[in-house]
N, C-alpha and C. Protein backbone atom coordinates (compact mmCIF):
# COMPACT_ATOMS: atom_id res chain seq x y z
N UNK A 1 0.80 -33.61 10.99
CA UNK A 1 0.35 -34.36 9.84
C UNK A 1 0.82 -33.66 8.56
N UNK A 2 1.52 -34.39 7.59
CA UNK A 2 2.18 -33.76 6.60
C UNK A 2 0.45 -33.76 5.41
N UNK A 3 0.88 -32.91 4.30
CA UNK A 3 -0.60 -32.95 3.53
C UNK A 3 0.51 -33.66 2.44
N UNK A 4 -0.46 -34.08 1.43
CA UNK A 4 -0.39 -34.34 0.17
C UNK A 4 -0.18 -33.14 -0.84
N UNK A 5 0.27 -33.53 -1.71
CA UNK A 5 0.30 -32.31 -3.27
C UNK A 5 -0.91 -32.32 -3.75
N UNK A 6 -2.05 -33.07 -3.71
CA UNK A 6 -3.60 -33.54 -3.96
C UNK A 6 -4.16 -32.73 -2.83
N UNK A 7 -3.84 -32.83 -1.41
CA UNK A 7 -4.73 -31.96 -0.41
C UNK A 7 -4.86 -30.33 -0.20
N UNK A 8 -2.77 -30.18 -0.58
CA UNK A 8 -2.65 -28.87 -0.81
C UNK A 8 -3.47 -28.18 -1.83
N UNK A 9 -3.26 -29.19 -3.36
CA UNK A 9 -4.13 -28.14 -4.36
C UNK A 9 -5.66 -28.12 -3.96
N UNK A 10 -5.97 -29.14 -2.77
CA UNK A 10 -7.68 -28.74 -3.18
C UNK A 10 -8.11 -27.61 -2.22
N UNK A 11 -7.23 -27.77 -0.94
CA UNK A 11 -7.02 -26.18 0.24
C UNK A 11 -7.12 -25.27 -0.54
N UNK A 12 -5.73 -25.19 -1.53
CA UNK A 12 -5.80 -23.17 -2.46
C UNK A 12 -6.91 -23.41 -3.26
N UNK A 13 -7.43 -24.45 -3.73
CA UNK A 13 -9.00 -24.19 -4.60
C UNK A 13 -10.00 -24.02 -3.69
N UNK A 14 -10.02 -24.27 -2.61
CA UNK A 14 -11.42 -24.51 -1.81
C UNK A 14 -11.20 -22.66 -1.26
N UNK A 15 -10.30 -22.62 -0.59
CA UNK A 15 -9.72 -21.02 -0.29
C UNK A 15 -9.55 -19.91 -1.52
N UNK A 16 -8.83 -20.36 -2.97
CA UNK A 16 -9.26 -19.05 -3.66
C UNK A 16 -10.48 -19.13 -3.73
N UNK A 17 -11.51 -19.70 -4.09
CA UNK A 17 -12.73 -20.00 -4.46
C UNK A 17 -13.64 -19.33 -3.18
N UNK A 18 -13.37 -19.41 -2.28
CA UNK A 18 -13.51 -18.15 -0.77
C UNK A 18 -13.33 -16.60 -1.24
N UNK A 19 -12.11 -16.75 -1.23
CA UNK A 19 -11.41 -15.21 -1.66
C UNK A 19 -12.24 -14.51 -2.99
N UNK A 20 -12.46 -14.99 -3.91
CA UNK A 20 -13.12 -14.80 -5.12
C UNK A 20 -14.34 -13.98 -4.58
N UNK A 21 -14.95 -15.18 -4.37
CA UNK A 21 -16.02 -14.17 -3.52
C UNK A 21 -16.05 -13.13 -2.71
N UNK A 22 -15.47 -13.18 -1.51
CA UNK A 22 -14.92 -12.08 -0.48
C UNK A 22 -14.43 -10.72 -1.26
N UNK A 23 -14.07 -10.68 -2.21
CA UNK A 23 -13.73 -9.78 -3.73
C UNK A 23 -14.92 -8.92 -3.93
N UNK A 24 -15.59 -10.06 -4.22
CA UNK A 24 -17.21 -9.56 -5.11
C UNK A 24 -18.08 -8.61 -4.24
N UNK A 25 -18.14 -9.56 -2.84
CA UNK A 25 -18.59 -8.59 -1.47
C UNK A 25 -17.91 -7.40 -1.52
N UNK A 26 -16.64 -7.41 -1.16
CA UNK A 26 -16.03 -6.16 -0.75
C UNK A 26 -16.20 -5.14 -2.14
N UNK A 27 -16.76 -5.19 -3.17
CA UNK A 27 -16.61 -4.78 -4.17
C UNK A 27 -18.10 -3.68 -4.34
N UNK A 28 -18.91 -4.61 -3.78
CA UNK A 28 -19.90 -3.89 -3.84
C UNK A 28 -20.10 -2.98 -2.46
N UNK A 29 -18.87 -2.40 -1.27
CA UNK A 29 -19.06 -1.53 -0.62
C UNK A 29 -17.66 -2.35 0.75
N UNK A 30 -17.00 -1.58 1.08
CA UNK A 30 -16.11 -1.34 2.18
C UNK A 30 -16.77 -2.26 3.26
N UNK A 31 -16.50 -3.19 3.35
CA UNK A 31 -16.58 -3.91 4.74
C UNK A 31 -15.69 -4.27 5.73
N UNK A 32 -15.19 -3.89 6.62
CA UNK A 32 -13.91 -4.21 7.73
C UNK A 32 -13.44 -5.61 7.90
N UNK A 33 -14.72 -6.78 8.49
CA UNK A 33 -14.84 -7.87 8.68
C UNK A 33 -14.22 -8.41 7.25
N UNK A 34 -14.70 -8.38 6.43
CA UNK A 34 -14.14 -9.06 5.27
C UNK A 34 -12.89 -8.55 4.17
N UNK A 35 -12.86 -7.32 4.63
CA UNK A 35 -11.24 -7.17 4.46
C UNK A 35 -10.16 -7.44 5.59
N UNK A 36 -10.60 -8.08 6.83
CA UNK A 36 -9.59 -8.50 7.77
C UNK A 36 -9.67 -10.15 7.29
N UNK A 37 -10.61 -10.56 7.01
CA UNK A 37 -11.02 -12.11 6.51
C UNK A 37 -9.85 -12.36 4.98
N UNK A 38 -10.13 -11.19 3.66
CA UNK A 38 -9.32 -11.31 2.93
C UNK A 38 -7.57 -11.67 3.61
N UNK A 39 -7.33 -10.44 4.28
CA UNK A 39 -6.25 -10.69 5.00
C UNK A 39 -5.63 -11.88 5.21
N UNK A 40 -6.43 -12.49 5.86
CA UNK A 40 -6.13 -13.49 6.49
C UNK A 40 -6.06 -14.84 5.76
N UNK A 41 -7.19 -14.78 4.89
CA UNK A 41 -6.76 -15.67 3.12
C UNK A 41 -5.67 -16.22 2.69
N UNK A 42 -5.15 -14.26 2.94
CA UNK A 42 -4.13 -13.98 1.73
C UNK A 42 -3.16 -14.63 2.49
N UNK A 43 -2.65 -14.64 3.51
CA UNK A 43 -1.84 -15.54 4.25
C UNK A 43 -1.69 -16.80 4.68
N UNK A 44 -2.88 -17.26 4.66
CA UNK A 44 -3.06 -18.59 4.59
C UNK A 44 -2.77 -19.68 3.29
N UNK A 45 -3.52 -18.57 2.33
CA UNK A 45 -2.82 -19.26 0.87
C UNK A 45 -1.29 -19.08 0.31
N UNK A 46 -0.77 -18.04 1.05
CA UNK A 46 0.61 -18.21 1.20
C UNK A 46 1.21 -19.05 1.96
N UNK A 47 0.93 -19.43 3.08
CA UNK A 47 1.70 -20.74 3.65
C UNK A 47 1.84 -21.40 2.70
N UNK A 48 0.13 -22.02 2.57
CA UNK A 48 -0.17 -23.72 1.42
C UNK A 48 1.26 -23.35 0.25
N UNK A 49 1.18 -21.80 -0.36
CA UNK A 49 2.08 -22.45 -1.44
C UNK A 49 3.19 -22.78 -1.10
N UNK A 50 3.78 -22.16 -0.30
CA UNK A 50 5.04 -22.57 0.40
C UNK A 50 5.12 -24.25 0.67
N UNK A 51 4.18 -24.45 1.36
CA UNK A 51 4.26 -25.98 1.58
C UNK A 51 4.09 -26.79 -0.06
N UNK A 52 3.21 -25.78 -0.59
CA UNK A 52 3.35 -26.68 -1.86
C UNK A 52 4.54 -26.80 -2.63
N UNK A 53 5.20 -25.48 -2.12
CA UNK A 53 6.66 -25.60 -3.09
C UNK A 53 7.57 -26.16 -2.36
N UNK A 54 7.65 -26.60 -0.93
CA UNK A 54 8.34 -27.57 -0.15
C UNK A 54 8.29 -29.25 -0.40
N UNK A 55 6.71 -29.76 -0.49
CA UNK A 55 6.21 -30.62 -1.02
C UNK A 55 6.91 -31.06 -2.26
N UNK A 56 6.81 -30.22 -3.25
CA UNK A 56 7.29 -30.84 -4.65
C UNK A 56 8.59 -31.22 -4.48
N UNK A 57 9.73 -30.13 -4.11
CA UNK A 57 11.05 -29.97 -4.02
C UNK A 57 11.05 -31.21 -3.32
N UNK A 58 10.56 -31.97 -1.93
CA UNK A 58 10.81 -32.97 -1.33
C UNK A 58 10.94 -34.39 -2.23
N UNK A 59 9.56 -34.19 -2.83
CA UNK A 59 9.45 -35.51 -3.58
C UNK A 59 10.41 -35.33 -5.23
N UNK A 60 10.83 -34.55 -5.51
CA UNK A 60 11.50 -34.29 -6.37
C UNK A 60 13.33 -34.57 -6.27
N UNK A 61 13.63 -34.12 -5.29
CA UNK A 61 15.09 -34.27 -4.89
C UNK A 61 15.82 -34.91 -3.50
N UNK A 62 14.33 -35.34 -2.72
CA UNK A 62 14.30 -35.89 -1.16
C UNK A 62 14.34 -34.75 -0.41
N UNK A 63 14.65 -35.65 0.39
CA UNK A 63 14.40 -34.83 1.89
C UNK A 63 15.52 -33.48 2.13
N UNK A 64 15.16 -32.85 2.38
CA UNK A 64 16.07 -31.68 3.17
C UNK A 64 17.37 -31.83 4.16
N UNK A 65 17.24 -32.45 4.79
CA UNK A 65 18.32 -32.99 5.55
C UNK A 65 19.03 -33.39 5.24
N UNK A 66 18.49 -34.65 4.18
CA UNK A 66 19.60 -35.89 3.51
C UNK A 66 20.46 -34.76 2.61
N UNK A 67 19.63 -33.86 1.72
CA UNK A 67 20.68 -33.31 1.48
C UNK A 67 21.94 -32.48 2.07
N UNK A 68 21.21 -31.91 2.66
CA UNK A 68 22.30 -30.71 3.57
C UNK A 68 23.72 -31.94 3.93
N UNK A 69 23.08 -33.07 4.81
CA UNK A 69 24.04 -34.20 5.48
C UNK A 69 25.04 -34.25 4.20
N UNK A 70 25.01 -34.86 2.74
CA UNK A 70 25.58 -35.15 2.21
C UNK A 70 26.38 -34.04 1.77
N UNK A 71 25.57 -32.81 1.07
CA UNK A 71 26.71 -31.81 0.95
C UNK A 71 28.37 -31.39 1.96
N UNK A 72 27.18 -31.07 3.24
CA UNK A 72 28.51 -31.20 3.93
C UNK A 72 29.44 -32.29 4.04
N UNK A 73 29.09 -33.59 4.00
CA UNK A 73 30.23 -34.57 4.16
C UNK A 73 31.00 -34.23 2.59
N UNK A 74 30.22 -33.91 1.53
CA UNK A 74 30.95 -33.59 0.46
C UNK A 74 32.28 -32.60 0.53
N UNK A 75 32.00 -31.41 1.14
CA UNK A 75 32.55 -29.92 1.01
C UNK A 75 33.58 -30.75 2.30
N UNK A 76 33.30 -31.35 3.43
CA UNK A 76 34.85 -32.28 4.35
C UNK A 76 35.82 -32.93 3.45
N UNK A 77 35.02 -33.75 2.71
CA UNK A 77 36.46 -34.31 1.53
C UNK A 77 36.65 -33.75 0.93
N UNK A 78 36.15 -32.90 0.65
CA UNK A 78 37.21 -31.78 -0.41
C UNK A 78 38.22 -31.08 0.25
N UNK A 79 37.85 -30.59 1.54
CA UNK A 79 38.58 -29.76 1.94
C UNK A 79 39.58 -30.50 2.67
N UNK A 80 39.86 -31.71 2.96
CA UNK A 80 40.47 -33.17 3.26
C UNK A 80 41.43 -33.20 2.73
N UNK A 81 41.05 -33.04 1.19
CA UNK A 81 41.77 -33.66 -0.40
C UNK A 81 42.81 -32.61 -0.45
């Protein structure tokens, strides 16, 4: 299931808004569990942006493929010509 640019931003808000907290905890004394939990955040909200910066680029310039397809048929006639 692909997400939305609307679902992605509300994931990294619903998740920093996690993390924020998990901060505040770990702040007031060393906890294992919730610095393996941060961890794991922190990677998770790195996918989303990724997808979020996949997302935009998609709807911004199309699909990935279509491009690649066309470049290369581009870079054949040139090298044709």
């Amino acid at each position: 299931m692909t997400m939305t640019i609307d679902d992605i931003r509300t994931e990294i808000e619903q998740l920093s808004e996690r993390r924020t907290g998990l901060w505040r905890r770990l702040a007031e004394g060393h906890d294992s569990d919730i610095a393996r939990e941060l961890k794991a955040l922190d990677a998770e909200l790195a996918r989303l942006y990724d997808a979020q910066r996949a997302t935009r680029a998609q709807l911004r310039f199309g699909d990935r493929a279509e491009i690649v397809s066309r470049a290369r048929m581009e870079e054949r006639l040139e090298r044709a010509a």
